[in-house]
C-alpha atoms as a PDB file:
ATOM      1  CA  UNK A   1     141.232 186.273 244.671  1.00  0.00           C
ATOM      2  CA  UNK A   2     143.111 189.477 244.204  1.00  0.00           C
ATOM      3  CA  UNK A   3     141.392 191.498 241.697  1.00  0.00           C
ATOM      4  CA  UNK A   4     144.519 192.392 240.156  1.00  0.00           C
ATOM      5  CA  UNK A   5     145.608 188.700 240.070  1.00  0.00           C
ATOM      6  CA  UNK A   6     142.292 187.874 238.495  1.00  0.00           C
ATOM      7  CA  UNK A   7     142.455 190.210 236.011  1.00  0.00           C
ATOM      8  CA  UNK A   8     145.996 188.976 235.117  1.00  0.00           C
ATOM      9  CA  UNK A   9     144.430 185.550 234.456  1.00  0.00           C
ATOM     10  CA  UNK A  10     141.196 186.787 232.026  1.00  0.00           C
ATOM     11  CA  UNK A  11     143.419 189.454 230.289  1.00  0.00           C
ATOM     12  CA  UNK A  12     144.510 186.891 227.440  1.00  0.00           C
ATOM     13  CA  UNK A  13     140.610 186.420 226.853  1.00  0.00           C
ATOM     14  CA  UNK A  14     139.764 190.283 226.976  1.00  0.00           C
ATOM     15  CA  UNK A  15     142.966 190.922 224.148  1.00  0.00           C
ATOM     16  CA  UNK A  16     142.554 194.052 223.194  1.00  0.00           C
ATOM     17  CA  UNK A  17     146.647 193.837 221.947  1.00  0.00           C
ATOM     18  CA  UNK A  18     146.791 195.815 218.815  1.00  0.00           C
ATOM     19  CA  UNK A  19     144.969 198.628 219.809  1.00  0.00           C
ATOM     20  CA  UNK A  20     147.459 198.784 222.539  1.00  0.00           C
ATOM     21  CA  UNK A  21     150.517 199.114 220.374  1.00  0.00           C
ATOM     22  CA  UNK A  22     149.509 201.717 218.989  1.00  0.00           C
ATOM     23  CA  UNK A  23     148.615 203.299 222.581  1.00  0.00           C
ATOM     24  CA  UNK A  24     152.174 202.356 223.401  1.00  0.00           C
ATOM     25  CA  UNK A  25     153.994 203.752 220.433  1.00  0.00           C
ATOM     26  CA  UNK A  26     152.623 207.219 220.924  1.00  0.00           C
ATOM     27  CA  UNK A  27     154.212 206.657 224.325  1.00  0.00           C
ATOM     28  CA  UNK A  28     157.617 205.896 223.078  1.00  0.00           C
ATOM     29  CA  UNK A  29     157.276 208.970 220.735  1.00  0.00           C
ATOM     30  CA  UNK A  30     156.911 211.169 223.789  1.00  0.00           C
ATOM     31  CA  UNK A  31     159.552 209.784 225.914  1.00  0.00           C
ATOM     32  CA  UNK A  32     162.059 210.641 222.861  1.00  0.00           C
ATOM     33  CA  UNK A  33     160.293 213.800 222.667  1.00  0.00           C
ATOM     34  CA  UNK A  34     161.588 214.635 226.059  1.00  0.00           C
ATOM     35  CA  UNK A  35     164.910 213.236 225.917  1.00  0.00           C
ATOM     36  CA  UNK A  36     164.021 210.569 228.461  1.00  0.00           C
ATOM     37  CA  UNK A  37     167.040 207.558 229.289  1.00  0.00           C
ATOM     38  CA  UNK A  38     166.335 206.130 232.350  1.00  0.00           C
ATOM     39  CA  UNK A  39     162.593 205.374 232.688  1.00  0.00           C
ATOM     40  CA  UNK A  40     160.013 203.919 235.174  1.00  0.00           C
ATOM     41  CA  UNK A  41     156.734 202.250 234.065  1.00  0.00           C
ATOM     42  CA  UNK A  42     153.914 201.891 236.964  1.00  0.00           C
ATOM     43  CA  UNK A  43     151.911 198.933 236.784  1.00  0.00           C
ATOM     44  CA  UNK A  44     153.626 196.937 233.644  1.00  0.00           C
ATOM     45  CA  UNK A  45     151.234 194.332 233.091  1.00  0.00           C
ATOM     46  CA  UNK A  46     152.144 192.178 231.012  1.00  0.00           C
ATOM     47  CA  UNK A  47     155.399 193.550 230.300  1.00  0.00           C
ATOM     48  CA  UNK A  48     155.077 194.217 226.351  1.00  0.00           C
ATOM     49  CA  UNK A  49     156.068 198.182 227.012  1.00  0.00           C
ATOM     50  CA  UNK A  50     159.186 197.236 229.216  1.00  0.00           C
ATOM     51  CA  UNK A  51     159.629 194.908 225.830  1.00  0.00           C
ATOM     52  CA  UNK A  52     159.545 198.312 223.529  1.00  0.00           C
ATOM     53  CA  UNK A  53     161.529 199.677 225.640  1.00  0.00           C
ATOM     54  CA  UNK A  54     164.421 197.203 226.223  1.00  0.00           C
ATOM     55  CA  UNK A  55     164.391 197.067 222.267  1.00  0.00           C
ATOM     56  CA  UNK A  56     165.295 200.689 222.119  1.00  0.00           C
ATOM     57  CA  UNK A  57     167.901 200.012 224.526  1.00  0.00           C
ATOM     58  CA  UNK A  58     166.253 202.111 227.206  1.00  0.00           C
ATOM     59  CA  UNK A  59     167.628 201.494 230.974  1.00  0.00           C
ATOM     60  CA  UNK A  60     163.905 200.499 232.351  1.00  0.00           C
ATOM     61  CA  UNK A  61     162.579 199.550 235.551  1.00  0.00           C
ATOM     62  CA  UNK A  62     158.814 198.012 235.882  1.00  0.00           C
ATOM     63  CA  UNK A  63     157.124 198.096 238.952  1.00  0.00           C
ATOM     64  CA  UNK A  64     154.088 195.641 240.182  1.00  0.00           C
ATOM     65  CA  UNK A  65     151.836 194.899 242.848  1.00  0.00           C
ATOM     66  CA  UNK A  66     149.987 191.477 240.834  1.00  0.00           C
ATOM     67  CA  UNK A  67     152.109 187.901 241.373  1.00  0.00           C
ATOM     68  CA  UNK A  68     150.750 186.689 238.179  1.00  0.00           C
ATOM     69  CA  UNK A  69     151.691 189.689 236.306  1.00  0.00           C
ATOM     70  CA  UNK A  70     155.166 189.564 237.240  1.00  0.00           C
ATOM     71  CA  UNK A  71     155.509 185.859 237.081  1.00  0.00           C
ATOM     72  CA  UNK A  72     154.891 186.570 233.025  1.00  0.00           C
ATOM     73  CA  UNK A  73     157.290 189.573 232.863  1.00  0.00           C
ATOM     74  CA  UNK A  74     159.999 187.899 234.763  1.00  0.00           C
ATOM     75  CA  UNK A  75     160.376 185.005 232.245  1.00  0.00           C
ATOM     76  CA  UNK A  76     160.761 187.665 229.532  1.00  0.00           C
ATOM     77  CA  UNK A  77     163.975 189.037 231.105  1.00  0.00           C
ATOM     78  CA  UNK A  78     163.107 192.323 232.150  1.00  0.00           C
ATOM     79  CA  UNK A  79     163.967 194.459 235.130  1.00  0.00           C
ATOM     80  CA  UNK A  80     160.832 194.087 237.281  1.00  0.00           C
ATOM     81  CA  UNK A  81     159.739 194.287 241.130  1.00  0.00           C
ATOM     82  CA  UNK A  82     157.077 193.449 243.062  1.00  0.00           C
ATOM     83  CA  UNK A  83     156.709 196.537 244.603  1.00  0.00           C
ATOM     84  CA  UNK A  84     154.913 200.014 245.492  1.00  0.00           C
ATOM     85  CA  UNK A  85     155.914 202.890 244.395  1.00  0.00           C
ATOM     86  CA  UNK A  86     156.609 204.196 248.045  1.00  0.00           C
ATOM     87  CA  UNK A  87     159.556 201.632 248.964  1.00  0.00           C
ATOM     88  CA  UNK A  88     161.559 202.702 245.918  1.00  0.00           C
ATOM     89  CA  UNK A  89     164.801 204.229 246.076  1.00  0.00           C
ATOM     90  CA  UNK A  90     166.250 204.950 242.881  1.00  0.00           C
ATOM     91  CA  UNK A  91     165.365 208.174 240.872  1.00  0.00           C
ATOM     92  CA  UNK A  92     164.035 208.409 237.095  1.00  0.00           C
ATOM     93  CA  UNK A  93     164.150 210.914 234.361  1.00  0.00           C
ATOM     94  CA  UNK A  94     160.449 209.335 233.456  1.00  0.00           C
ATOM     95  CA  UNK A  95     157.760 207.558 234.640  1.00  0.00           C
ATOM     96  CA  UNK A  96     154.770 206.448 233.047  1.00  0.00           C
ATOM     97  CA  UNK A  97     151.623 204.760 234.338  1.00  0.00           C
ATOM     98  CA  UNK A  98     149.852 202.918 230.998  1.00  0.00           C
ATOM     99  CA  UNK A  99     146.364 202.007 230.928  1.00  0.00           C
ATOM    100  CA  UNK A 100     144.005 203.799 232.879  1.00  0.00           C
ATOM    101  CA  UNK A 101     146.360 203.401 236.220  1.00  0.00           C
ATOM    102  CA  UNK A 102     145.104 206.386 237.671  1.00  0.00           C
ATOM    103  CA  UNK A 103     141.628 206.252 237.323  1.00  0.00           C
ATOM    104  CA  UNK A 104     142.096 203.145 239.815  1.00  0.00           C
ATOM    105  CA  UNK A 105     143.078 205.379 243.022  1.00  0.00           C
ATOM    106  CA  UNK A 106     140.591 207.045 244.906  1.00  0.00           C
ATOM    107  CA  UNK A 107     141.601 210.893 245.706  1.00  0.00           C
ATOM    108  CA  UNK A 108     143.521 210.228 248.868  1.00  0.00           C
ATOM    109  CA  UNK A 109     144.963 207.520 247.225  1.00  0.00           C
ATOM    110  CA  UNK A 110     145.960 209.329 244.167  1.00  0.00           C
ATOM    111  CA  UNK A 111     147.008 212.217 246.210  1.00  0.00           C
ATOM    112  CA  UNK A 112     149.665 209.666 248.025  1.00  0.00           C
ATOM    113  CA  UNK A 113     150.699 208.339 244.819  1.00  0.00           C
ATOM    114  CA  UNK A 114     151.998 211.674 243.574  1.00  0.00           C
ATOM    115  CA  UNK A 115     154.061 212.988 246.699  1.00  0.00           C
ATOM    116  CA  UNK A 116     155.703 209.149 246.046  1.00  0.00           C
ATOM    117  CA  UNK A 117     156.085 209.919 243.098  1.00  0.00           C
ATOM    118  CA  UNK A 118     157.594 213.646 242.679  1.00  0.00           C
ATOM    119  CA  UNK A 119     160.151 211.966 245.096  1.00  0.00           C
ATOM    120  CA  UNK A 120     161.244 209.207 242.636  1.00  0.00           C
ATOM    121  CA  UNK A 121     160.926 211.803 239.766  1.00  0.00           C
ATOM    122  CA  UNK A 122     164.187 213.801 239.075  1.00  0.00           C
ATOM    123  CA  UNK A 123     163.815 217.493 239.247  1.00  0.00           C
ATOM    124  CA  UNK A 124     162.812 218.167 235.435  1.00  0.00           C
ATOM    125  CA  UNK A 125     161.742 214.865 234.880  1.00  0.00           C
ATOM    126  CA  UNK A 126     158.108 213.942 233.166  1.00  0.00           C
ATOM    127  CA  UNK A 127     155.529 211.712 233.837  1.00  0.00           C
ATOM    128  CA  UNK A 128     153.741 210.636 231.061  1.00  0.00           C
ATOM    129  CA  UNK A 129     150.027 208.509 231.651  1.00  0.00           C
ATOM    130  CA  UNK A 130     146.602 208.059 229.952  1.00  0.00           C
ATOM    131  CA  UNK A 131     143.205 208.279 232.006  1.00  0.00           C
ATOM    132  CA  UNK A 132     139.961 207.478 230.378  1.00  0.00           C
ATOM    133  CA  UNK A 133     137.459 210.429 229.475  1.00  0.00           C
ATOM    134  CA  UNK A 134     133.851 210.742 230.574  1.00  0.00           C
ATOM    135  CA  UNK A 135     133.246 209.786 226.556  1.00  0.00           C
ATOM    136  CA  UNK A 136     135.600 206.394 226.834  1.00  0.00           C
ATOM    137  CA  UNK A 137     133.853 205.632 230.780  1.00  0.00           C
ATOM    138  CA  UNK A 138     130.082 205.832 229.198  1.00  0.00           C
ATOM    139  CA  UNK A 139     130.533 204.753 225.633  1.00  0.00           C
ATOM    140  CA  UNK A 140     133.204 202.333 226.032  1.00  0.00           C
ATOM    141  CA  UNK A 141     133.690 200.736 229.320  1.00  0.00           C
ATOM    142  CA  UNK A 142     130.504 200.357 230.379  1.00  0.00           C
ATOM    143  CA  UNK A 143     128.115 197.048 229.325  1.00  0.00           C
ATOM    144  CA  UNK A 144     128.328 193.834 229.350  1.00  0.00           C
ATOM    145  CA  UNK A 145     131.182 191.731 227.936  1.00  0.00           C
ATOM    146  CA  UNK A 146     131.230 187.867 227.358  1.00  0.00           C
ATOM    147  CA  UNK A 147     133.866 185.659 226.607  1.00  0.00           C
ATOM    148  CA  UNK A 148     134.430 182.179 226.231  1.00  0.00           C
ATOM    149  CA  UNK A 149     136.805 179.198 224.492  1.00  0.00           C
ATOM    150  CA  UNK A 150     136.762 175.430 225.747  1.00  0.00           C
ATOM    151  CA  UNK A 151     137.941 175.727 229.348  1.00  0.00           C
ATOM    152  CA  UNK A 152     136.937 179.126 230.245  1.00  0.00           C
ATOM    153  CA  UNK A 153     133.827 181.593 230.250  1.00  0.00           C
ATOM    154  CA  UNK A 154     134.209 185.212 231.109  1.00  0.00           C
ATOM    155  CA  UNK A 155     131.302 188.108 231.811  1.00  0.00           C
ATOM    156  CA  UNK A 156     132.349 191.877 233.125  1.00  0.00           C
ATOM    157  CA  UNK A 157     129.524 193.594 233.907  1.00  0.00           C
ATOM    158  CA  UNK A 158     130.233 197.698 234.159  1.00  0.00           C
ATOM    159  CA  UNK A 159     128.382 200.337 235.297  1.00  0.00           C
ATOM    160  CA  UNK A 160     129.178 204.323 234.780  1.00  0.00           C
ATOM    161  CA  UNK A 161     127.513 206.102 237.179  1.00  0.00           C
ATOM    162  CA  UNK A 162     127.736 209.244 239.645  1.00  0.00           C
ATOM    163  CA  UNK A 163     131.528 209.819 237.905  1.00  0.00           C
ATOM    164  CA  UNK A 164     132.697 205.671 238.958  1.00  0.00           C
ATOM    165  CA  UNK A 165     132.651 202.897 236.881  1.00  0.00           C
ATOM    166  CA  UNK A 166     131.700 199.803 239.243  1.00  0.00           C
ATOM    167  CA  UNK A 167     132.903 196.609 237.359  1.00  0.00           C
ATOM    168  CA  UNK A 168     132.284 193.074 238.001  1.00  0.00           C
ATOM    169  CA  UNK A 169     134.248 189.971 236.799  1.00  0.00           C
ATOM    170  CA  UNK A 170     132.717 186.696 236.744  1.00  0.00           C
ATOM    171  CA  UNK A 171     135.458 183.630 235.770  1.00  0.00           C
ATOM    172  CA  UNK A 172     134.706 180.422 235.490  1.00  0.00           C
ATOM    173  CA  UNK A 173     137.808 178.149 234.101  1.00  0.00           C
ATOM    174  CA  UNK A 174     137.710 174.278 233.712  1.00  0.00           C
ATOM    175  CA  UNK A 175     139.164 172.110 236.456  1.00  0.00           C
ATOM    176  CA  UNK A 176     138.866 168.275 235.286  1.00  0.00           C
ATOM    177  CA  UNK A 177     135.246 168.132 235.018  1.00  0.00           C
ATOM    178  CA  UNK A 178     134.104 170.863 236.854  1.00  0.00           C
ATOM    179  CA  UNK A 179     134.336 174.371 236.443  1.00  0.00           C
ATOM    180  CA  UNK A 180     135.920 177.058 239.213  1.00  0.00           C
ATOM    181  CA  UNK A 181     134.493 180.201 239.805  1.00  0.00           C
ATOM    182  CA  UNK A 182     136.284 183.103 240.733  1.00  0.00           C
ATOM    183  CA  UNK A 183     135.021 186.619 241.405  1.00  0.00           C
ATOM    184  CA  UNK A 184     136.346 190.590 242.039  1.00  0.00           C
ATOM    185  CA  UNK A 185     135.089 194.256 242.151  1.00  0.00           C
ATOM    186  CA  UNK A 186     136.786 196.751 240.917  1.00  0.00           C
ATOM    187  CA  UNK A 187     135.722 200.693 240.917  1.00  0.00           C
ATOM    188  CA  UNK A 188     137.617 203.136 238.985  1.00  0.00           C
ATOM    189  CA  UNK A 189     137.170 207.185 239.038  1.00  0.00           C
ATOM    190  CA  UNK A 190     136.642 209.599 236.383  1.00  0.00           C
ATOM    191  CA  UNK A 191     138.871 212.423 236.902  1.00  0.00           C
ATOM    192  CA  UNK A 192     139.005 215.761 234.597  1.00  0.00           C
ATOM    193  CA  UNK A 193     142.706 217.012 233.550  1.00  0.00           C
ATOM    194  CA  UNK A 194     142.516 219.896 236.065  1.00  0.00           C
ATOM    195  CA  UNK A 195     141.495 217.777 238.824  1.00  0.00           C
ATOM    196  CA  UNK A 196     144.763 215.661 238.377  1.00  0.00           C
ATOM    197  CA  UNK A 197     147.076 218.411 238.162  1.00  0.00           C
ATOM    198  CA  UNK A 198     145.587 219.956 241.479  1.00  0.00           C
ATOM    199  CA  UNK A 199     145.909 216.750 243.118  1.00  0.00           C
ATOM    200  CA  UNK A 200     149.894 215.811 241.409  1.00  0.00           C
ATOM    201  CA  UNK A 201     151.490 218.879 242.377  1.00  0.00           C
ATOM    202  CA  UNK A 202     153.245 218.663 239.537  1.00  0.00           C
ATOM    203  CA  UNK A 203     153.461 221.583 236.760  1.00  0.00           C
ATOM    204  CA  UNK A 204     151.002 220.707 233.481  1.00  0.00           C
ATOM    205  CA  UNK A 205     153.013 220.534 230.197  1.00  0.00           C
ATOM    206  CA  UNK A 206     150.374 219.196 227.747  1.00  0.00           C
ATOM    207  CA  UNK A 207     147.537 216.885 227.177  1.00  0.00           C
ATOM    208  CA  UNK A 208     146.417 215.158 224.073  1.00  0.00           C
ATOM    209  CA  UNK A 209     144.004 213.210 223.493  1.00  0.00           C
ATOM    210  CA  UNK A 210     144.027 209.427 221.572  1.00  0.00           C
ATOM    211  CA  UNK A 211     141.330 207.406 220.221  1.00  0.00           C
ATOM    212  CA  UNK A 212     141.736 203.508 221.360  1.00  0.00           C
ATOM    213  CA  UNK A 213     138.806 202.158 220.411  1.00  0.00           C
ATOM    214  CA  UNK A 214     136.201 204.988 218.957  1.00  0.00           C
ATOM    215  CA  UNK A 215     136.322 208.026 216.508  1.00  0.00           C
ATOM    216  CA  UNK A 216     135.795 210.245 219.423  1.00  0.00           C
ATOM    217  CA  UNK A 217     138.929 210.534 222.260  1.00  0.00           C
ATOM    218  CA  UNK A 218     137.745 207.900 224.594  1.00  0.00           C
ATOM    219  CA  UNK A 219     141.562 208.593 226.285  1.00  0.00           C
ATOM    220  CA  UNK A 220     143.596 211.403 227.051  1.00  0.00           C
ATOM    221  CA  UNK A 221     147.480 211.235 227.744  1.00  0.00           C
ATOM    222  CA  UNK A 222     148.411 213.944 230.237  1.00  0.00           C
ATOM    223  CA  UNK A 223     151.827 215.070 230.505  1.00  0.00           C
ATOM    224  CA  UNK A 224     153.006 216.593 233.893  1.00  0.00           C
ATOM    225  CA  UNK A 225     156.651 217.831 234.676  1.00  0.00           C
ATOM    226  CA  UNK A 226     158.506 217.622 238.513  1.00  0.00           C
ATOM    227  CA  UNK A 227     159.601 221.203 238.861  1.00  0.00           C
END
């Protein structure tokens, strides 16, 4: 399976929701900071920001590459495509990528992602996104995790090593009697501030830093403008 499908399906196990609101209302502070209207978010998820945002009466657009993902979104009534960021056409005073997006992408791929987007970005416009620190990849990320209720059993194992984080999700959900396994890799990429900015060619307006789920930043939300 997908790993992005897969991790569509165990995400209701791994939670996680209220520490996200408040990840997602700092973001909704900074898009009024900058005066932002019409606004792009980069891998929506579940759809709760789109949510936010459609409450504030935002014009919104969500894009997605996971089926499941925008299965769940769709039957919320939000805008929402399955689609890359590449085949878009319309233009945005905003964008945001929530949730450690980048720290997905490799460097060529992250170096792609930016030339798509500065062309999607209006001239002026900001793109706001969080990337985990080197604190948050080897204090928080990494272990073991285990989950379970009556018809499913999760374990993500995660290693931080050589600046990657090599994770592997084991799912086993109840079919009649039997259970189903399903499996994925994923590898994400620890990436300094500076390196991102070099690799955006975009201009560097702030960063801040946020504390999800420790006393120490185990996030930072950068803050990049399309000049």
């Amino acid at each position: 399976m997908d790993s992005l499908d897969l991790y569509a399906k165990i995400e209701p196990l791994i939670g996680f929701y209220e520490e996200y609101e408040r990840l997602y209302e700092e973001y909704l502070k900074i898009l009024k900071e900058f005066d932002c209207k019409k606004v792009l978010e980069i891998g929506f998820g579940r759809g709760r920001f789109l949510e936010l945002l459609k409450e504030r009466a935002y014009e919104a657009l969500g894009i997605e590459r996971s089926e499941e993902m925008l299965k769940r979104a769709s039957k919320k009534d939000l805008n929402v495509k399955k689609k890359d960021l590449k085949d878009l056409k319309d233009s945005f005073d905003c964008a945001v990528a929530i949730g450690d997006v980048l720290n997905y992408m490799d460097e060529k791929t992250l170096r792609d992602f930016f030339k798509d987007l500065k062309r999607v970005l209006k001239r002026g416009g900001v793109f706001i996104a969080d990337i985990n620190t080197e604190f948050g990849f080897e204090e928080i990320t990494q272990g073991v995790m285990l989950k379970d209720n009556e018809d499913a059993f999760l374990a993500i194992e995660a290693e931080f090593e050589n600046k990657k984080l090599i994770t592997d999700i084991f799912f086993f959900q109840k079919e009649g009697e039997l259970y189903k396994k399903e499996k994925a890799r994923i590898v994400q990429y620890y990436y300094p501030f500076e390196k991102i900015v070099k690799l955006s060619g975009l201009d560097p307006i702030d960063l801040r830093e946020f504390r999800l789920f420790a006393d120490e930043a185990d996030k930072e939300i950068l803050i990049l403008k399309n000049v």
